[in-house]
PDB file of N, CA and C in Angstrom:
ATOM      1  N   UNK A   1    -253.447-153.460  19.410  1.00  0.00           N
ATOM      2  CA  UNK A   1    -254.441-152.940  20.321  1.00  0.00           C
ATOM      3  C   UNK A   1    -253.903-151.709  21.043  1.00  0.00           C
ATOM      4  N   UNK A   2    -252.723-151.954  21.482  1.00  0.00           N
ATOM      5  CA  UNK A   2    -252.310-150.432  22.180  1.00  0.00           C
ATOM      6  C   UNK A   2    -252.108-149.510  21.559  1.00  0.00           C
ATOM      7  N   UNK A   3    -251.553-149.920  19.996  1.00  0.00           N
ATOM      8  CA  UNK A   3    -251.455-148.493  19.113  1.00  0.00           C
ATOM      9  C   UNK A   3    -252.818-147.746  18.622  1.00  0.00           C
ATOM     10  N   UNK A   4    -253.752-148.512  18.890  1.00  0.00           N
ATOM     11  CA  UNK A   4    -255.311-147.822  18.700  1.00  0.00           C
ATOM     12  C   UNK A   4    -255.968-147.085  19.877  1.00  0.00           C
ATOM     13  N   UNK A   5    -255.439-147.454  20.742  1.00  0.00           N
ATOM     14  CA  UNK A   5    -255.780-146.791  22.353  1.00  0.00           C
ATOM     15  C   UNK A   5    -255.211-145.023  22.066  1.00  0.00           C
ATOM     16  N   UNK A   6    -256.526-144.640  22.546  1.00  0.00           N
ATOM     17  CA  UNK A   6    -256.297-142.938  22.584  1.00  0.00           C
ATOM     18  C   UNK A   6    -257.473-142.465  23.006  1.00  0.00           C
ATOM     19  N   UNK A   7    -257.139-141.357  23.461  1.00  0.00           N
ATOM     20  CA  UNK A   7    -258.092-140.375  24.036  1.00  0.00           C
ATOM     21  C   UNK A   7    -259.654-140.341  22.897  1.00  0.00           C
ATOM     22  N   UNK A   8    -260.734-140.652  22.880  1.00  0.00           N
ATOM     23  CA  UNK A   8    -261.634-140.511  22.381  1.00  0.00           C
ATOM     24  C   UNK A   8    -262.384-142.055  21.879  1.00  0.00           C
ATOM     25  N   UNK A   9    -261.486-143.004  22.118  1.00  0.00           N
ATOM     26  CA  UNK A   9    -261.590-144.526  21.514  1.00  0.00           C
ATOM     27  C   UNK A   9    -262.543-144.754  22.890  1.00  0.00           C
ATOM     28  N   UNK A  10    -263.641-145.448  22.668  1.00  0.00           N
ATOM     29  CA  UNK A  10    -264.333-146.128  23.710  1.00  0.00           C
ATOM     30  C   UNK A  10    -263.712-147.526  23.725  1.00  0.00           C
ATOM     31  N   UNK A  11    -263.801-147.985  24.882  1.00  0.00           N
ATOM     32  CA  UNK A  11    -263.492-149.242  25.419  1.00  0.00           C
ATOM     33  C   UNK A  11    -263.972-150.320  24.756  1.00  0.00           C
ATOM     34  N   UNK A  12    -265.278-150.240  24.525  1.00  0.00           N
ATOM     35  CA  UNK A  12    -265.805-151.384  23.653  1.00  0.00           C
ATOM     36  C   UNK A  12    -265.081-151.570  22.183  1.00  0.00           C
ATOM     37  N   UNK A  13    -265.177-150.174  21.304  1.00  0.00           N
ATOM     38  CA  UNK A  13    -263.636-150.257  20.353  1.00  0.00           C
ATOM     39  C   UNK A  13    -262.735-150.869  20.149  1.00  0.00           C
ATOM     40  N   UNK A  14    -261.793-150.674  21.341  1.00  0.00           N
ATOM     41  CA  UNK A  14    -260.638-151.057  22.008  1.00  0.00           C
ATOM     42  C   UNK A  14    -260.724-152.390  22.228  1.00  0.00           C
ATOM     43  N   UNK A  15    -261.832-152.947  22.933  1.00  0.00           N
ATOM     44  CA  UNK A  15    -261.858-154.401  22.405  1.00  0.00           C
ATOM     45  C   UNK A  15    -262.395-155.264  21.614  1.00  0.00           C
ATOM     46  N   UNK A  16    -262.922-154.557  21.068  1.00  0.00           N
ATOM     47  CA  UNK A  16    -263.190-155.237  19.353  1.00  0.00           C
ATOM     48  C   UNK A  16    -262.134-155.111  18.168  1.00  0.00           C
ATOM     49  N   UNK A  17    -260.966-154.304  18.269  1.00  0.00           N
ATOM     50  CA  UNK A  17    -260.085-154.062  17.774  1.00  0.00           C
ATOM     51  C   UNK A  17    -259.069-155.346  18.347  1.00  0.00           C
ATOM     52  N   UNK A  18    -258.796-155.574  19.728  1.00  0.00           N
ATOM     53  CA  UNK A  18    -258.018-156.738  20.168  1.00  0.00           C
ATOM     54  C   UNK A  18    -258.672-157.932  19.821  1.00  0.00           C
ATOM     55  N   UNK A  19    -259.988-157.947  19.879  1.00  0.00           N
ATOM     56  CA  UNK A  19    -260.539-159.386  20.061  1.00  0.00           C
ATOM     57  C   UNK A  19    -260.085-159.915  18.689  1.00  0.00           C
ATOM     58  N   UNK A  20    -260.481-159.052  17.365  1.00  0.00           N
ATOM     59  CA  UNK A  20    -260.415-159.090  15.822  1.00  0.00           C
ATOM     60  C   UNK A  20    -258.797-159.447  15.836  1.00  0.00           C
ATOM     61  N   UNK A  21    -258.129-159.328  16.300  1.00  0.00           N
ATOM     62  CA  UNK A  21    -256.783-159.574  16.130  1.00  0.00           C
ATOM     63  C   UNK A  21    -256.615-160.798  16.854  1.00  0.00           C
ATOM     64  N   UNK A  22    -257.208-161.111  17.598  1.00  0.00           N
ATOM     65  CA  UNK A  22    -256.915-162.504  18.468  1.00  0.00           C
ATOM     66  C   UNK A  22    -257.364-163.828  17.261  1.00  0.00           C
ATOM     67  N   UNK A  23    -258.697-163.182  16.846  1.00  0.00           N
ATOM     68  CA  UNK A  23    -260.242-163.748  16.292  1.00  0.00           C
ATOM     69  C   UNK A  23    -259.079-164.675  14.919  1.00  0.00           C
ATOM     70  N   UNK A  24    -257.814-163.705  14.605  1.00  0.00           N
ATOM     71  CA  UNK A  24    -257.554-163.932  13.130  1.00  0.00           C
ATOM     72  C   UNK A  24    -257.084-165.515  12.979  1.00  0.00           C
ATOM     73  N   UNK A  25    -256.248-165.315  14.166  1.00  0.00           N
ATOM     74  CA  UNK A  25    -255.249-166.819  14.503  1.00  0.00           C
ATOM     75  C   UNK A  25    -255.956-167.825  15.542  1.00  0.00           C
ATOM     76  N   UNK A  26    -256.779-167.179  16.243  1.00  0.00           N
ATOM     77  CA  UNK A  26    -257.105-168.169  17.045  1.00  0.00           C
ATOM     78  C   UNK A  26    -258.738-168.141  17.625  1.00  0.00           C
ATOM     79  N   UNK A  27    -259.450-169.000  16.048  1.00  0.00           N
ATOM     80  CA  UNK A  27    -261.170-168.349  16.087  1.00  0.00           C
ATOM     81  C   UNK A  27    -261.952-168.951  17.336  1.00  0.00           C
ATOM     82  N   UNK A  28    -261.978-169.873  18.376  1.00  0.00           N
ATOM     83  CA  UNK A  28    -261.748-170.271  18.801  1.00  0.00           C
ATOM     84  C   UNK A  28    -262.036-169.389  20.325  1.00  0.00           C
ATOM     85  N   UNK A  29    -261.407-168.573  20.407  1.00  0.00           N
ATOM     86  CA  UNK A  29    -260.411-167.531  21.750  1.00  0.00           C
ATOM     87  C   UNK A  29    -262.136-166.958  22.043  1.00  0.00           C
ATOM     88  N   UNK A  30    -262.319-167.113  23.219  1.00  0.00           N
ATOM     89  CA  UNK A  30    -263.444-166.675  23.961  1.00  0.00           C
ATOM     90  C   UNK A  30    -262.504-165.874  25.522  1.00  0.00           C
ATOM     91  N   UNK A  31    -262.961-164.553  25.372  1.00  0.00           N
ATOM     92  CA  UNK A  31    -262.620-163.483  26.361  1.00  0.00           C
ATOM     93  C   UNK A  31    -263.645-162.728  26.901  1.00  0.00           C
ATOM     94  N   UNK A  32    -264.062-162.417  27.848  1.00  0.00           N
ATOM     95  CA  UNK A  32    -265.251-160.919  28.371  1.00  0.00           C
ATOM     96  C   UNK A  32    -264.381-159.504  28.492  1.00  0.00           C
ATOM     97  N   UNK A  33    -262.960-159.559  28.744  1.00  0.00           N
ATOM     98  CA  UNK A  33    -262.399-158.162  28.326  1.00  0.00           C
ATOM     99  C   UNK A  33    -260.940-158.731  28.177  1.00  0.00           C
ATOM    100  N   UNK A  34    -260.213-157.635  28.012  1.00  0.00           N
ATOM    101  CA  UNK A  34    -259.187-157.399  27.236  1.00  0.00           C
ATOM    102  C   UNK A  34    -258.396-156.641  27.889  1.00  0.00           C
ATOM    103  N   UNK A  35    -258.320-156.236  29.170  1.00  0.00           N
ATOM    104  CA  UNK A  35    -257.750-155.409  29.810  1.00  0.00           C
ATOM    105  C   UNK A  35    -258.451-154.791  31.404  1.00  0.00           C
ATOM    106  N   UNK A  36    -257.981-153.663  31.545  1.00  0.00           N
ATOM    107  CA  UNK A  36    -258.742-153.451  33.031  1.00  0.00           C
ATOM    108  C   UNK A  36    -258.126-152.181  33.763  1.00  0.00           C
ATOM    109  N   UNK A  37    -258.329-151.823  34.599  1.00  0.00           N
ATOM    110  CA  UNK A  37    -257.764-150.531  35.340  1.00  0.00           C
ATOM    111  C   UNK A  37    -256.255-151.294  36.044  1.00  0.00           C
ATOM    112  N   UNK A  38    -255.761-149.984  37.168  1.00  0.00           N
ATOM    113  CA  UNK A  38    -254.717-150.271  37.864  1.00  0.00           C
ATOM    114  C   UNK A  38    -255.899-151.410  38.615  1.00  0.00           C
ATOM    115  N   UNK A  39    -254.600-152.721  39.226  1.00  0.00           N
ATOM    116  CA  UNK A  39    -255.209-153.288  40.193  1.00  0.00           C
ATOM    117  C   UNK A  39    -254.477-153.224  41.494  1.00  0.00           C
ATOM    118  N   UNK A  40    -254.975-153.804  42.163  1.00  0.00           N
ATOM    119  CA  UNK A  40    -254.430-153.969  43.410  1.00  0.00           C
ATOM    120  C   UNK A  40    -253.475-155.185  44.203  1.00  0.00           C
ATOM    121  N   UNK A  41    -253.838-156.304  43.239  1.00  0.00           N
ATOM    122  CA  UNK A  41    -253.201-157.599  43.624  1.00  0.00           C
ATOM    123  C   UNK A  41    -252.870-158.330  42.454  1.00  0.00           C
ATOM    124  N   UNK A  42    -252.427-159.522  42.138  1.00  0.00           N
ATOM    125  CA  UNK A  42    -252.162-160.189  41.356  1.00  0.00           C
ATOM    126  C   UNK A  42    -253.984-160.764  40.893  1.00  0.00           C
ATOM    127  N   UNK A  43    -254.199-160.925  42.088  1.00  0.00           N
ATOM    128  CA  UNK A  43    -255.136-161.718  41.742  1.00  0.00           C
ATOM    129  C   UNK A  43    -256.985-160.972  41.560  1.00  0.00           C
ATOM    130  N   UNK A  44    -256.756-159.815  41.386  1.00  0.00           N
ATOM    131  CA  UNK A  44    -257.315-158.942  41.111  1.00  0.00           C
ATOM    132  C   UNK A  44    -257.894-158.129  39.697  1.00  0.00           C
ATOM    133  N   UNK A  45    -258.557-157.447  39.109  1.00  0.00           N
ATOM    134  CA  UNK A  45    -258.677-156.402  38.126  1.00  0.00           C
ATOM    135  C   UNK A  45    -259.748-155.686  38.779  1.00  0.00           C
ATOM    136  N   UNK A  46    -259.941-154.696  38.086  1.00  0.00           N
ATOM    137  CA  UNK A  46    -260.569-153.581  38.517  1.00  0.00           C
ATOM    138  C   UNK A  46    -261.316-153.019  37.447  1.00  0.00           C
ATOM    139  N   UNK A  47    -262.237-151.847  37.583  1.00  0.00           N
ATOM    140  CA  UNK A  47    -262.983-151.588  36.206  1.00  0.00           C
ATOM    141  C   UNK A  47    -262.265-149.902  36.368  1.00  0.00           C
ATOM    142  N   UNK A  48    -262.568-149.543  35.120  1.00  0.00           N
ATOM    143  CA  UNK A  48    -262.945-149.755  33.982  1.00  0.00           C
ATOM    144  C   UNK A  48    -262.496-151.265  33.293  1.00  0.00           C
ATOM    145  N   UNK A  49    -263.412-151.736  32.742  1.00  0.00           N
ATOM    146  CA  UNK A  49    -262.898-153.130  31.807  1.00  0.00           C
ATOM    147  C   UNK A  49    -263.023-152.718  30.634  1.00  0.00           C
ATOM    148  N   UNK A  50    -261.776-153.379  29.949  1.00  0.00           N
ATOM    149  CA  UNK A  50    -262.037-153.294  28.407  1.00  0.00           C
ATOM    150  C   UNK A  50    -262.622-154.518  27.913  1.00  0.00           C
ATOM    151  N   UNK A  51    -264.405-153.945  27.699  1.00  0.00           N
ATOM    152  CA  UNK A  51    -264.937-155.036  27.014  1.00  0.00           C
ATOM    153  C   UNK A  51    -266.151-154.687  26.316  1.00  0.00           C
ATOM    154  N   UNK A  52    -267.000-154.945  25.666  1.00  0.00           N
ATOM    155  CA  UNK A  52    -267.626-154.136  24.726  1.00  0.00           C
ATOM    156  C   UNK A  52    -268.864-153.946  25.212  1.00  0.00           C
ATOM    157  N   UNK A  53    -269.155-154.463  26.420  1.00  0.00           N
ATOM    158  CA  UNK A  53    -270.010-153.453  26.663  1.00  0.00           C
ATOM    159  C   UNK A  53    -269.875-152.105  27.150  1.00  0.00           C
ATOM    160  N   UNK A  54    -268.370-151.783  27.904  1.00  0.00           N
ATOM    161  CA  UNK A  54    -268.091-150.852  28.240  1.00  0.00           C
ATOM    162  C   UNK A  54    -267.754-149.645  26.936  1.00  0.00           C
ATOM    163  N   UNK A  55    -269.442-148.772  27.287  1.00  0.00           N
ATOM    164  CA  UNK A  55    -269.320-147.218  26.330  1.00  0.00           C
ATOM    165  C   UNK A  55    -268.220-146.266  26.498  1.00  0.00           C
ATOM    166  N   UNK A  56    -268.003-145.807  27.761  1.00  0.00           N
ATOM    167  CA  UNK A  56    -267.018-145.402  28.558  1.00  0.00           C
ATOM    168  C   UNK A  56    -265.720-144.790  27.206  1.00  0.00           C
ATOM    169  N   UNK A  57    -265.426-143.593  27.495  1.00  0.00           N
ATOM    170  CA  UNK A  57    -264.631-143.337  26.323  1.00  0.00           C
ATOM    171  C   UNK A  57    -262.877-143.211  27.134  1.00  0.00           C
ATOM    172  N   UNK A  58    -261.963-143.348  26.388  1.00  0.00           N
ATOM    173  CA  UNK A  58    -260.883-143.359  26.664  1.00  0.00           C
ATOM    174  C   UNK A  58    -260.389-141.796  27.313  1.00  0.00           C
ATOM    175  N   UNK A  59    -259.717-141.670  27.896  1.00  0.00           N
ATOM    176  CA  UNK A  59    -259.089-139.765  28.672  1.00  0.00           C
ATOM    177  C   UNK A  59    -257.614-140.458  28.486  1.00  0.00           C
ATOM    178  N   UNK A  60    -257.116-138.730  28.261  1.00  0.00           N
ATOM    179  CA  UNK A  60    -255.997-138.704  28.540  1.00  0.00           C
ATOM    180  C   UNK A  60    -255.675-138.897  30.530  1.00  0.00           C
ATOM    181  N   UNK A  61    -254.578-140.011  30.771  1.00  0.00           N
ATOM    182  CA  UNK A  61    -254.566-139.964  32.384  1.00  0.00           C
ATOM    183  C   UNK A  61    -255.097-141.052  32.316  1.00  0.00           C
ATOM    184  N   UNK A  62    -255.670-141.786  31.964  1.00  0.00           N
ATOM    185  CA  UNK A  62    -255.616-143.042  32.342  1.00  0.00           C
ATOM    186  C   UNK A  62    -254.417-143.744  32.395  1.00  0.00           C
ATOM    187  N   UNK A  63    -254.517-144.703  33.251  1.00  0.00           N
ATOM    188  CA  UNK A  63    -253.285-145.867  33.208  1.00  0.00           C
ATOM    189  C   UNK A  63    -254.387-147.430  33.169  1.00  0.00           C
ATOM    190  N   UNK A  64    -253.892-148.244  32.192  1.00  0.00           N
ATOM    191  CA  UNK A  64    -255.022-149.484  31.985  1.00  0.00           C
ATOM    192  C   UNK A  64    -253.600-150.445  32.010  1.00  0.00           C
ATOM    193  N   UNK A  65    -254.305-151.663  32.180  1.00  0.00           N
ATOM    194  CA  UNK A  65    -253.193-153.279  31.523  1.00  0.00           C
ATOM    195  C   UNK A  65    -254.099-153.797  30.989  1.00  0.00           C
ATOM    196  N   UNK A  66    -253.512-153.745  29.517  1.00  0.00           N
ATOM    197  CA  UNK A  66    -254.358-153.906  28.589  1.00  0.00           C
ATOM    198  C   UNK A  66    -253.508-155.801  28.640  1.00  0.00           C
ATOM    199  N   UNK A  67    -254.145-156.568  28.268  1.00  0.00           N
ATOM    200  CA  UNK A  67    -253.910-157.795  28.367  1.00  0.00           C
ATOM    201  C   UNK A  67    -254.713-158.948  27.199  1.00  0.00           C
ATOM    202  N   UNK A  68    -254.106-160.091  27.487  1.00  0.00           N
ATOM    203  CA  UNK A  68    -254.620-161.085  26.369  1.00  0.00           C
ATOM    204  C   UNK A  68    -254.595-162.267  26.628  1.00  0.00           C
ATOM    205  N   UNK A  69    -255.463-162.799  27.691  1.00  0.00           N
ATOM    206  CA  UNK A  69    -254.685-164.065  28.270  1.00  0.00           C
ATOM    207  C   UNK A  69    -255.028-164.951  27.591  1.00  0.00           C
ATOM    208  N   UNK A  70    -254.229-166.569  28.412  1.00  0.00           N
ATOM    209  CA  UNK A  70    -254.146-167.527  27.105  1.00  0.00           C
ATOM    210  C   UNK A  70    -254.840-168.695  28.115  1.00  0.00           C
ATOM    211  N   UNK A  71    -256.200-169.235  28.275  1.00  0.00           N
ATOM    212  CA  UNK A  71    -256.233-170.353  29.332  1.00  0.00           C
ATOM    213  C   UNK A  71    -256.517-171.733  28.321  1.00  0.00           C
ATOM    214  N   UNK A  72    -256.041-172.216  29.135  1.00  0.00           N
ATOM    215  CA  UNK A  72    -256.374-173.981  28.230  1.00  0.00           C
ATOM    216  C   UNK A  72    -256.929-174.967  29.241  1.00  0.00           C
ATOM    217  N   UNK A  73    -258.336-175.295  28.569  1.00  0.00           N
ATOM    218  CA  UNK A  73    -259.486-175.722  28.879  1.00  0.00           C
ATOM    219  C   UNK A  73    -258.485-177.242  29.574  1.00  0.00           C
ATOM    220  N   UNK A  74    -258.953-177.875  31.084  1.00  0.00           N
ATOM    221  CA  UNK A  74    -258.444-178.673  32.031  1.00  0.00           C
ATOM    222  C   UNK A  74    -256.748-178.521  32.100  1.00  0.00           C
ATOM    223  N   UNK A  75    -256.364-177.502  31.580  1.00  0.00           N
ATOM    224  CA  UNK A  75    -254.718-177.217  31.558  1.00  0.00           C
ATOM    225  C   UNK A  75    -254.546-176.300  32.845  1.00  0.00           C
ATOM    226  N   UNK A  76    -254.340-175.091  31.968  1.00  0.00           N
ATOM    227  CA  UNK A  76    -253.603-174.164  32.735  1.00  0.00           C
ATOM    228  C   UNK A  76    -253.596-172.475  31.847  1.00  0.00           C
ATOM    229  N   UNK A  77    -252.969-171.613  31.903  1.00  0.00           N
ATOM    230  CA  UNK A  77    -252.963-170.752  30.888  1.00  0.00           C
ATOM    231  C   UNK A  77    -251.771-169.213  31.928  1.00  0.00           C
ATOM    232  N   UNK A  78    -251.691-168.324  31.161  1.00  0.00           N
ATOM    233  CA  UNK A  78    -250.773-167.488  31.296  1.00  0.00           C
ATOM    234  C   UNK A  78    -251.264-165.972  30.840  1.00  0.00           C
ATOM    235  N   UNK A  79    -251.280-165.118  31.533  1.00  0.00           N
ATOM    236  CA  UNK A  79    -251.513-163.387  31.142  1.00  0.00           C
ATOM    237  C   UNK A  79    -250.389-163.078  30.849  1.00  0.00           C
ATOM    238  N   UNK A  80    -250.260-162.065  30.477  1.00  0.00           N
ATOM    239  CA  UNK A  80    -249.194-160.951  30.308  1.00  0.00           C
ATOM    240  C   UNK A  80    -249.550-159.495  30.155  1.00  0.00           C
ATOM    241  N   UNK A  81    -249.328-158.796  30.649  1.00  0.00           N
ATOM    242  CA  UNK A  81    -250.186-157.601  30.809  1.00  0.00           C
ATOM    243  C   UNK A  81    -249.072-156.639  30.471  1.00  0.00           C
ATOM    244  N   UNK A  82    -249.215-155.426  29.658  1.00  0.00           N
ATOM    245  CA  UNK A  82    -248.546-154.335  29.348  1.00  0.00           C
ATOM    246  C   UNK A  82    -249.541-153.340  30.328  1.00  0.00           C
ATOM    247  N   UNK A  83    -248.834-152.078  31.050  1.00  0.00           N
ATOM    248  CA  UNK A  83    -249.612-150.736  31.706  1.00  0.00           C
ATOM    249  C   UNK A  83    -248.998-149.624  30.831  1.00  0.00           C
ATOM    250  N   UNK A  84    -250.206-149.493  30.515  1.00  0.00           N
ATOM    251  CA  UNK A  84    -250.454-148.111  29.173  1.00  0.00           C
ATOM    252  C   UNK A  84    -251.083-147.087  30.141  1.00  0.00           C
ATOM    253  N   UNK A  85    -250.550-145.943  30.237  1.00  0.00           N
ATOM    254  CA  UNK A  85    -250.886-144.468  30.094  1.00  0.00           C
ATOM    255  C   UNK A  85    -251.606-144.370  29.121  1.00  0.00           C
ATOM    256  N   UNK A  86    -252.839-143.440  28.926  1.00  0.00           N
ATOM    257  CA  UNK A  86    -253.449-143.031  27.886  1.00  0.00           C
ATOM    258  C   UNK A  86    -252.660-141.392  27.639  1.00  0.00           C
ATOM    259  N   UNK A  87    -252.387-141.075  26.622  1.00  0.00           N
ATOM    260  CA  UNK A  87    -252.184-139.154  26.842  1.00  0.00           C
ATOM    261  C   UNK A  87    -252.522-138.910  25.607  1.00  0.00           C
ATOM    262  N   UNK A  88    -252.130-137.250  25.452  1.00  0.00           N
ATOM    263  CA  UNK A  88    -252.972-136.275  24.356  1.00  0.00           C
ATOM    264  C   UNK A  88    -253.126-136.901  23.284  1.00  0.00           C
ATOM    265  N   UNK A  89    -251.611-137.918  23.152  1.00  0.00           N
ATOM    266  CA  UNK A  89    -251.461-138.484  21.295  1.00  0.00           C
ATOM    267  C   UNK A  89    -251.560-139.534  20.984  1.00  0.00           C
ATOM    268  N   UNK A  90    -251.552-140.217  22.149  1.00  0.00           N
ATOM    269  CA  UNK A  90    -251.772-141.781  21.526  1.00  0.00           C
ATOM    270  C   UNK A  90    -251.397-142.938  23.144  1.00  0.00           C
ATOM    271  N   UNK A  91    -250.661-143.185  23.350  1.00  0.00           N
ATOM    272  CA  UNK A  91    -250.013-144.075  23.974  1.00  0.00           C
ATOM    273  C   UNK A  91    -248.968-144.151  24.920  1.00  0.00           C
ATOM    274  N   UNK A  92    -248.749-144.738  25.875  1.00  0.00           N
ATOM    275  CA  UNK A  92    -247.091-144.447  26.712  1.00  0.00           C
ATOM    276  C   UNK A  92    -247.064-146.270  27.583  1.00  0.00           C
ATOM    277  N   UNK A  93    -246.180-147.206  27.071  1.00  0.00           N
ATOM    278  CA  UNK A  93    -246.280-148.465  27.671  1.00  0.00           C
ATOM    279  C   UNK A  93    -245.408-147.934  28.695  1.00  0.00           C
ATOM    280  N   UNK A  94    -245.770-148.487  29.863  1.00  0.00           N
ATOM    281  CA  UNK A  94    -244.927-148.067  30.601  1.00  0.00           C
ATOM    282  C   UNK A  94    -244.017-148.785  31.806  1.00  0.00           C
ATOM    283  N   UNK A  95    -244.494-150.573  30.818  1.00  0.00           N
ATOM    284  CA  UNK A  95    -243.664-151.703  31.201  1.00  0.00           C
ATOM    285  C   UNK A  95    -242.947-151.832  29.964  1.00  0.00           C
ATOM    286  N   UNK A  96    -242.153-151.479  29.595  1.00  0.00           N
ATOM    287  CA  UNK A  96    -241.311-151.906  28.040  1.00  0.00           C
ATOM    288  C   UNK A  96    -240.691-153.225  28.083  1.00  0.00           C
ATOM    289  N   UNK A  97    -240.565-153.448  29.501  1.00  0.00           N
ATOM    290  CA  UNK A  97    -239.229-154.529  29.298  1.00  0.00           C
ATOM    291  C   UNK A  97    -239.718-155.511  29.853  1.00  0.00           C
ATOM    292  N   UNK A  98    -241.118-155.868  29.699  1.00  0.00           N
ATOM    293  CA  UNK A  98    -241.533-157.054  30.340  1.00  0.00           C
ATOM    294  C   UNK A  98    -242.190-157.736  29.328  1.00  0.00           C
ATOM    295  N   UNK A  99    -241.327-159.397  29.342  1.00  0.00           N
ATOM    296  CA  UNK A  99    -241.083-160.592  28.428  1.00  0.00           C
ATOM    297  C   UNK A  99    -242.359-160.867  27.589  1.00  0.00           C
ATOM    298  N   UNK A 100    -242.517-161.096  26.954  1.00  0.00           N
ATOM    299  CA  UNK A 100    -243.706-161.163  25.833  1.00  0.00           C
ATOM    300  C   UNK A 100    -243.445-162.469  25.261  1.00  0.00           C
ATOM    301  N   UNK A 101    -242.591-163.593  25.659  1.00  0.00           N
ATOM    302  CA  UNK A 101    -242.561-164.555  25.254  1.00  0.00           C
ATOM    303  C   UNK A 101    -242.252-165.413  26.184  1.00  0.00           C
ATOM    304  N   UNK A 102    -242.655-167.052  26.100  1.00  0.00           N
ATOM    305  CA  UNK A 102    -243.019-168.316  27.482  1.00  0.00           C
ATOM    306  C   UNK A 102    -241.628-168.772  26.804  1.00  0.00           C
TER     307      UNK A 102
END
């Protein structure tokens, strides 16, 4: 999903491209977006949302956390969020070093 993120990709794209990748392993996975603007709190997101209804096209200068969370129905569940820069060519993560595995 982040290597498809670029200047001209609409949001809805962007998450039909993640969802299809979620969709492969886990048919199942019900989401309304896939990501979101800078936020403000933990417990927060903000719009732009990445979700397909959003037409909204990608700019260079954005900063998004593009995300994939995992909830389990009377459990519990876990996000993990990467913050992507959008720029001229493609991409800039700009959390590299944050754990991608429980």
């Amino acid at each position: 999903m982040i290597a498809f993120a670029k200047p001209g990709v609409t949001f809805a794209e962007l998450f039909s491209k993640g969802y299809n990748i979620v969709q492969q392993k886990y048919p199942n996975y019900l989401r309304g977006h896939l990501g979101h603007s800078i936020s403000l709190g933990p417990a927060t997101a903000e719009d732009p949302y990445i979700s397909i209804q959003n037409q909204r096209k990608l700019v260079a200068g954005m900063i998004l956390a593009i995300e994939v969370p995992c909830y389990m129905t009377d459990y519990n569940g876990f996000n993990i969020e990467d913050m992507v820069l959008i720029s001229d060519t493609g991409t800039e993560v700009l959390t590299p070093k944050t754990p991608h595995y429980l």
